[in-house]
N, C-alpha and C. Protein backbone atom coordinates (compact mmCIF):
# COMPACT_ATOMS: atom_id res chain seq x y z
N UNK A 1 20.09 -7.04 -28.87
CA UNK A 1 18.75 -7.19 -28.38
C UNK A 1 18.70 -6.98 -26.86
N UNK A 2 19.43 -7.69 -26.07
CA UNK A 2 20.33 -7.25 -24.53
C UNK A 2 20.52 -6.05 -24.57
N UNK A 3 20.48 -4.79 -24.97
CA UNK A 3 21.21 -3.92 -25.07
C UNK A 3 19.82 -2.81 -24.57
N UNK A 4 18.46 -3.31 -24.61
CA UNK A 4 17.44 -2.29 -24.04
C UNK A 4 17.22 -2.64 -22.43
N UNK A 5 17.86 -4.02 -22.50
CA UNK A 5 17.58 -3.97 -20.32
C UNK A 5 19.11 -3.71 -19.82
N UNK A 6 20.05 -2.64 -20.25
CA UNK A 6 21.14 -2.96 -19.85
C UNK A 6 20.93 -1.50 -18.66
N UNK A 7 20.10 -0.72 -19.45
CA UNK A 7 19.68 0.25 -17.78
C UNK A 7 19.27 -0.40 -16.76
N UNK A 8 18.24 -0.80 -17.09
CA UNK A 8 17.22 -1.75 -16.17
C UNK A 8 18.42 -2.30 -15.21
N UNK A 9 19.61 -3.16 -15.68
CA UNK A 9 20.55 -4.31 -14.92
C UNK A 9 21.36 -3.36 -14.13
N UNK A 10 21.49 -1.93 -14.63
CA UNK A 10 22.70 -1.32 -14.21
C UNK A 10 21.74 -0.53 -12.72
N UNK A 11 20.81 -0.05 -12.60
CA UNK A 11 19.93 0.18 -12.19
C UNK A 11 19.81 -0.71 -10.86
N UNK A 12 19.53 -2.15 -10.97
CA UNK A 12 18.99 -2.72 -10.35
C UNK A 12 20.35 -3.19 -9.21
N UNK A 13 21.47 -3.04 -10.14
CA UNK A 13 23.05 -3.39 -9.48
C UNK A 13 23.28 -2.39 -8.33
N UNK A 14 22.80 -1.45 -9.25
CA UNK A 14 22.96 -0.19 -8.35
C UNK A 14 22.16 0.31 -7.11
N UNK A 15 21.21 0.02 -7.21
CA UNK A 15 19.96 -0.26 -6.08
C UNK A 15 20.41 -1.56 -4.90
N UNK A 16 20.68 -2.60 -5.43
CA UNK A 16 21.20 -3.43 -4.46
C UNK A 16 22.42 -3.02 -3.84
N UNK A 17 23.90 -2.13 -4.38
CA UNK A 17 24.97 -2.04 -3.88
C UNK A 17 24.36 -0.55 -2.56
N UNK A 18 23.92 -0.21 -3.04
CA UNK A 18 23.47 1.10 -2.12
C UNK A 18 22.89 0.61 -0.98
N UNK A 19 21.67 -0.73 -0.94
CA UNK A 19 21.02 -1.44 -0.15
C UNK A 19 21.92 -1.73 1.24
N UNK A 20 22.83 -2.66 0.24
CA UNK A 20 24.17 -3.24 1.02
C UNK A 20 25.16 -2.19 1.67
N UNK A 21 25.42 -1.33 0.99
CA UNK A 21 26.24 -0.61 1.81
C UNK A 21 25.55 0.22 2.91
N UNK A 22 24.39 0.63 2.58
CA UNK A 22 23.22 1.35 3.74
C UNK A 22 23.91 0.26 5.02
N UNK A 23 23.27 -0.78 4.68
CA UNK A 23 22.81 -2.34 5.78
C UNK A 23 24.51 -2.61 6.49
N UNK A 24 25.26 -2.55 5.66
CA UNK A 24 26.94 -2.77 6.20
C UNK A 24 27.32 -1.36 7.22
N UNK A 25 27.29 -0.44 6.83
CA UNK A 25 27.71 0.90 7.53
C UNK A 25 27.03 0.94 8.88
N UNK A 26 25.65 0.92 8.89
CA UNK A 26 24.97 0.59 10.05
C UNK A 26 25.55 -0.54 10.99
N UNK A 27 26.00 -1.69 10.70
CA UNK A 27 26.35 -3.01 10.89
C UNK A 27 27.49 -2.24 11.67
N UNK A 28 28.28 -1.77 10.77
CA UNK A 28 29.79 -1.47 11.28
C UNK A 28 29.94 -0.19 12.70
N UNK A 29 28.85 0.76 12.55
CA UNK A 29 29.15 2.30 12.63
C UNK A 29 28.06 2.11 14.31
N UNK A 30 27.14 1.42 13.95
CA UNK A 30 25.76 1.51 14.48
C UNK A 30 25.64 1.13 16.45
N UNK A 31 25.29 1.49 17.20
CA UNK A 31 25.56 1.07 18.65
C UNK A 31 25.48 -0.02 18.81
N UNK A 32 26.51 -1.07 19.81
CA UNK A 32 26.22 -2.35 19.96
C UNK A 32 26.17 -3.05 21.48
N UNK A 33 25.91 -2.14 21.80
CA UNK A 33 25.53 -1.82 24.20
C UNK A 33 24.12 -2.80 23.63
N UNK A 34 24.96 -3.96 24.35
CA UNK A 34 23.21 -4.50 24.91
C UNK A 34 23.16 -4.42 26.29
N UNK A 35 21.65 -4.76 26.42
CA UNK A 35 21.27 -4.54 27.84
C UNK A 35 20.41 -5.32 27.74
N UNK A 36 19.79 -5.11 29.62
CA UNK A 36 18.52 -6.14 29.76
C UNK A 36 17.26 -5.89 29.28
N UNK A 37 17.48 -3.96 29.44
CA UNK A 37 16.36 -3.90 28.80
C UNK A 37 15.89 -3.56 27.50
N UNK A 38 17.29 -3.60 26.65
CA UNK A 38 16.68 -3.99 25.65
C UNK A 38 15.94 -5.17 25.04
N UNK A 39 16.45 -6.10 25.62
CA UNK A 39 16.32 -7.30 24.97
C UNK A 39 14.77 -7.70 25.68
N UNK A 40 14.06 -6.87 26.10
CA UNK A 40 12.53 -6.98 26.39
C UNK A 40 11.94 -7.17 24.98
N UNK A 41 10.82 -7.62 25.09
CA UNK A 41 9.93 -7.63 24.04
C UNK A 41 9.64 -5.99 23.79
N UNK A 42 9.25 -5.14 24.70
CA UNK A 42 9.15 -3.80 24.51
C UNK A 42 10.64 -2.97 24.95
N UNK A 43 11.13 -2.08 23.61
CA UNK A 43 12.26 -1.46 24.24
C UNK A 43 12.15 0.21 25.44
N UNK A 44 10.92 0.39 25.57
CA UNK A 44 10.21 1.01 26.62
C UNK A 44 10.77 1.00 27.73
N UNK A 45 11.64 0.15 28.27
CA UNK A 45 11.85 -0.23 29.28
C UNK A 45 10.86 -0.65 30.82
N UNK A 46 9.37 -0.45 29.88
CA UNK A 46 8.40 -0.64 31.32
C UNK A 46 7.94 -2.66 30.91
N UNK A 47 8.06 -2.98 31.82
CA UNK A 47 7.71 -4.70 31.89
C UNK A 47 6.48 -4.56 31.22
N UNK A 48 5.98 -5.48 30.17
CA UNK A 48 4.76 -5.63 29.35
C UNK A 48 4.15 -6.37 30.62
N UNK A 49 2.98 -6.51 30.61
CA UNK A 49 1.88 -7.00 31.37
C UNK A 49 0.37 -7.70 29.88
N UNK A 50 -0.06 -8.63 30.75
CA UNK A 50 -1.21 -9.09 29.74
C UNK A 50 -0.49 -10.33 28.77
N UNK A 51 -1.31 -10.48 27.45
CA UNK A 51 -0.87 -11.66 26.52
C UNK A 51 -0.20 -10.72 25.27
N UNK A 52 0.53 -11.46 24.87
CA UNK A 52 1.35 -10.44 23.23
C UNK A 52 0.53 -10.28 22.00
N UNK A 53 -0.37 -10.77 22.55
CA UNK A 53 -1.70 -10.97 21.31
C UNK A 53 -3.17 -10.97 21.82
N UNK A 54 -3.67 -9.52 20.82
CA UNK A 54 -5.10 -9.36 21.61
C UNK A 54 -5.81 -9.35 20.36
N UNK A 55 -7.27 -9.67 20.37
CA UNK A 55 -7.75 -9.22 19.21
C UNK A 55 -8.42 -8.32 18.61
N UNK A 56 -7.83 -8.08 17.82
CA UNK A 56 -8.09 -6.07 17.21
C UNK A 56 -9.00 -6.29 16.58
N UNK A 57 -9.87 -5.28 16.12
CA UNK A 57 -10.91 -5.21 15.78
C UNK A 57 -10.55 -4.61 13.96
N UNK A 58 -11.08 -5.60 13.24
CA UNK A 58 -10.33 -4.72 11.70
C UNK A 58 -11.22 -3.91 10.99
N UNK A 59 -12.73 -3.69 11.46
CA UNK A 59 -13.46 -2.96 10.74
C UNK A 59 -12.63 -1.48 10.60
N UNK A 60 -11.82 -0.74 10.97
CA UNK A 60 -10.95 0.49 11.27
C UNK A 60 -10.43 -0.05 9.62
N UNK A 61 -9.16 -0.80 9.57
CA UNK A 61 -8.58 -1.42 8.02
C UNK A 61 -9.41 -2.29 7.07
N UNK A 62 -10.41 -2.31 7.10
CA UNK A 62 -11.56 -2.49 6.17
C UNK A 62 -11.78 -1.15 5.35
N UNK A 63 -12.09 -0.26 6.36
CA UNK A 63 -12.83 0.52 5.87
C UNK A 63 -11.51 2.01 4.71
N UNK A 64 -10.43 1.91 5.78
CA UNK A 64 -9.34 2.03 5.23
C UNK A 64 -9.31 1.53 3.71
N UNK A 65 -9.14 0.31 3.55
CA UNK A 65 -8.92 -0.88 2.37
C UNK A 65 -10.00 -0.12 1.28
N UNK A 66 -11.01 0.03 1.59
CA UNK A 66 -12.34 0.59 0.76
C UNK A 66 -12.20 1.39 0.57
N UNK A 67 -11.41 2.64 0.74
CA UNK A 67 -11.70 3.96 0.50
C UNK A 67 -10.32 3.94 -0.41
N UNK A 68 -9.15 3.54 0.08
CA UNK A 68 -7.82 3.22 -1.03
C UNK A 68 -8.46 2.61 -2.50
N UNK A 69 -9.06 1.46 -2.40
CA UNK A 69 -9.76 0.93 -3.31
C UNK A 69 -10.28 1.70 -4.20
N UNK A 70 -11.69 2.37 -3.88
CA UNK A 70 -12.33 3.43 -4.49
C UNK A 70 -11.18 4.85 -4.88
N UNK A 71 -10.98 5.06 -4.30
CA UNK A 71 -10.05 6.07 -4.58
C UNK A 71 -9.29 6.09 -5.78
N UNK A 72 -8.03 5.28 -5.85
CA UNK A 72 -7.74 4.98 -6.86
C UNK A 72 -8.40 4.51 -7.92
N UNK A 73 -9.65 3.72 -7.88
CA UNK A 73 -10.37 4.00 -9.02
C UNK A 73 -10.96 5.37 -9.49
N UNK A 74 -11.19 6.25 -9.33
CA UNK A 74 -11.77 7.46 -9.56
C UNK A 74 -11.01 8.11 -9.80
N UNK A 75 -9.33 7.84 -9.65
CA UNK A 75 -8.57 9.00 -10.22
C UNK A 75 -8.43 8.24 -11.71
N UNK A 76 -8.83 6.99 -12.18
CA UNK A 76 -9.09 6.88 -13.94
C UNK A 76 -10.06 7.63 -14.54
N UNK A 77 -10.81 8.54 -13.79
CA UNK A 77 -11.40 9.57 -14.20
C UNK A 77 -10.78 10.91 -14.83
N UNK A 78 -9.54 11.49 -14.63
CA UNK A 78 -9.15 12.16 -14.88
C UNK A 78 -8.40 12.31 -16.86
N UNK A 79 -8.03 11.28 -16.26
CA UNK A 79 -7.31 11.17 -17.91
C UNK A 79 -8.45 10.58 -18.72
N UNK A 80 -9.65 10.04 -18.49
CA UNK A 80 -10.87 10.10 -19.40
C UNK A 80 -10.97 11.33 -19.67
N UNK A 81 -11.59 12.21 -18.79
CA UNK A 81 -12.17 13.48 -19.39
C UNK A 81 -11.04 14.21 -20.44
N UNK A 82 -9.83 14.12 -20.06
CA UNK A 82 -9.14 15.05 -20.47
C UNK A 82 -9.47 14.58 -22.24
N UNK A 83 -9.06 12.82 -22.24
CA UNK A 83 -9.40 12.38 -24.00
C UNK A 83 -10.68 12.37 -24.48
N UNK A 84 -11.84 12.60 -23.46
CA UNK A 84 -13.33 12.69 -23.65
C UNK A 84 -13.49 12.72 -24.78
N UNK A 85 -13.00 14.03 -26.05
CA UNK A 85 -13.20 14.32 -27.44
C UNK A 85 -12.91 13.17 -28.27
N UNK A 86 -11.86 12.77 -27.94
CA UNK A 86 -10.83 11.66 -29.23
C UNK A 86 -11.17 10.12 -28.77
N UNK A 87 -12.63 10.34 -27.78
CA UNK A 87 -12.90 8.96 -27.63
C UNK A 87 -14.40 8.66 -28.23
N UNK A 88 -14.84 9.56 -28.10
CA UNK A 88 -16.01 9.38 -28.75
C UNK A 88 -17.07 8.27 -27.54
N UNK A 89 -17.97 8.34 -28.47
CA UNK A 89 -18.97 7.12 -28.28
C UNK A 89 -18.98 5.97 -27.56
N UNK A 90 -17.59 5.15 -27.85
CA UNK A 90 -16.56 3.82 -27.15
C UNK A 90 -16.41 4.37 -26.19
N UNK A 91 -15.19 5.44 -25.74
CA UNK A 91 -14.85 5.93 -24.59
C UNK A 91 -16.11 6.08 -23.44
N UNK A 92 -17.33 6.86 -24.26
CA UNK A 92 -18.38 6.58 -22.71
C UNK A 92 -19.32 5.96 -22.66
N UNK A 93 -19.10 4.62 -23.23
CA UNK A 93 -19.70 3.60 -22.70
C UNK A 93 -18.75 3.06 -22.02
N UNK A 94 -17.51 2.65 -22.55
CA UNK A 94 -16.27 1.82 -21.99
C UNK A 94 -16.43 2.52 -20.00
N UNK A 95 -16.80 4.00 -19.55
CA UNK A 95 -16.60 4.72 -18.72
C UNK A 95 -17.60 4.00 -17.89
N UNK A 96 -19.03 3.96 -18.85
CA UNK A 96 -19.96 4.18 -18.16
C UNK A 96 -20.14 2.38 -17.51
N UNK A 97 -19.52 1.15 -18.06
CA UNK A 97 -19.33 0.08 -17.66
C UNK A 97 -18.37 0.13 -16.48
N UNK A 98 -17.11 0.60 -16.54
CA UNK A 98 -16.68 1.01 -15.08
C UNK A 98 -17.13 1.33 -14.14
N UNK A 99 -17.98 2.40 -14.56
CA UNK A 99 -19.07 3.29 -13.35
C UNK A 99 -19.83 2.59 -12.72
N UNK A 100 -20.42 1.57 -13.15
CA UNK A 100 -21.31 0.11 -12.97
C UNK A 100 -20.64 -0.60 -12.54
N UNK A 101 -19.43 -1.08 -12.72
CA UNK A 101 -18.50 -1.97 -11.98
C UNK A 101 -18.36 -1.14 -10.70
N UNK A 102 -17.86 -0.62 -10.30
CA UNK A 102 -17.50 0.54 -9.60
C UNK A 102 -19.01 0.57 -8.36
N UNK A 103 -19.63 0.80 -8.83
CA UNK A 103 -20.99 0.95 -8.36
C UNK A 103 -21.44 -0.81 -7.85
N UNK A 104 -21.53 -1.22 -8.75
CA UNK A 104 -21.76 -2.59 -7.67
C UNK A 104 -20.68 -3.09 -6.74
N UNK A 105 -20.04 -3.02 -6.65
CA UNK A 105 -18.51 -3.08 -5.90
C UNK A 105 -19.04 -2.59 -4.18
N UNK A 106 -19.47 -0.91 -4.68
CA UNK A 106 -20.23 0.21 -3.75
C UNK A 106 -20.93 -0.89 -3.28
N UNK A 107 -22.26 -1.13 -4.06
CA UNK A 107 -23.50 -1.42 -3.16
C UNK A 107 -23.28 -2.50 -2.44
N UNK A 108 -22.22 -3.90 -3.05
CA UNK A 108 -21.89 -4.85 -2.23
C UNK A 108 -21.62 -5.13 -1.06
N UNK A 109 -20.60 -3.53 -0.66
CA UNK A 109 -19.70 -3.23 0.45
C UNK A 109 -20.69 -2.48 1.33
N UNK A 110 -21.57 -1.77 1.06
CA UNK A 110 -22.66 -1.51 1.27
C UNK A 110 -23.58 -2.12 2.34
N UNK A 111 -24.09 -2.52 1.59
CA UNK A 111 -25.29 -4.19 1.70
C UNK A 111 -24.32 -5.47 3.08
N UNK A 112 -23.20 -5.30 2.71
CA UNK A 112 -22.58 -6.70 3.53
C UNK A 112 -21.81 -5.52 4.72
N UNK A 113 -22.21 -4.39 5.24
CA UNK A 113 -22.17 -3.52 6.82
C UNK A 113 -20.25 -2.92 6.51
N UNK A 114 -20.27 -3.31 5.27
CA UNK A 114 -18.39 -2.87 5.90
C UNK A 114 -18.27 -1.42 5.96
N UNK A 115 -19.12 -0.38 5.28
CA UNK A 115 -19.26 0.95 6.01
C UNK A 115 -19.58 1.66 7.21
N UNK A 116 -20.15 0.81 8.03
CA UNK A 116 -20.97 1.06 9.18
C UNK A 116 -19.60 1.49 9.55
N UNK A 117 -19.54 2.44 10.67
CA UNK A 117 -18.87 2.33 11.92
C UNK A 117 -19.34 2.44 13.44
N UNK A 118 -18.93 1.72 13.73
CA UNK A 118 -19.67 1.83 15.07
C UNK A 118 -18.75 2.29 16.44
């Protein structure tokens, strides 16, 4: 019964030993010159000026977030049409309730300015 996750284990052994040896070789191989200026908060070598924390403005990754969102919903469009025939009736209503989900989602994001850009 063990015998259908034994890829899966060998797989996952194997993914971690590669991890480790990546992370060790570097460790071993990798430059180890410190300096002063590295050890800045910026390795730039120009002195930071100001506070390490300002506050960004996230409407930019909002709007980002929304369009990933939508996006990937609309590519479940594709493999609908293709079964369109062998779904019949179910299939576009089942679609057309998405589309509505989908759509109020829209008008929400809408309605509450997270499209605006300004």
């Amino acid at each position: 019964m063990l015998f259908e996750y034994l890829a899966i284990a060998i797989l996952t052994v194997l993914a971690v030993l590669v991890a480790l040896i990546a992370i060790g070789l570097g460790e071993l191989f990798g430059p180890k010159k410190k300096s002063e200026f590295k050890s800045m908060p910026y390795e730039s070598g120009m002195t930071p000026y100001g506070p390490g924390t300002r506050r960004m403005p996230v409407r930019f990754y909002l709007i980002a977030v929304l369009f990933i969102l939508f996006d990937i919903e609309v590519v479940f469009f594709l493999p609908w049409a293709i079964v369109f025939r062998q779904l019949g009736l179910f299939g576009l209503i089942e679609m057309v309730i998405f589309i509505a989900i989908l759509l109020v989602g829209y008008i929400y994001a809408w309605k509450k300015g997270a499209l605006e850009w300004e």
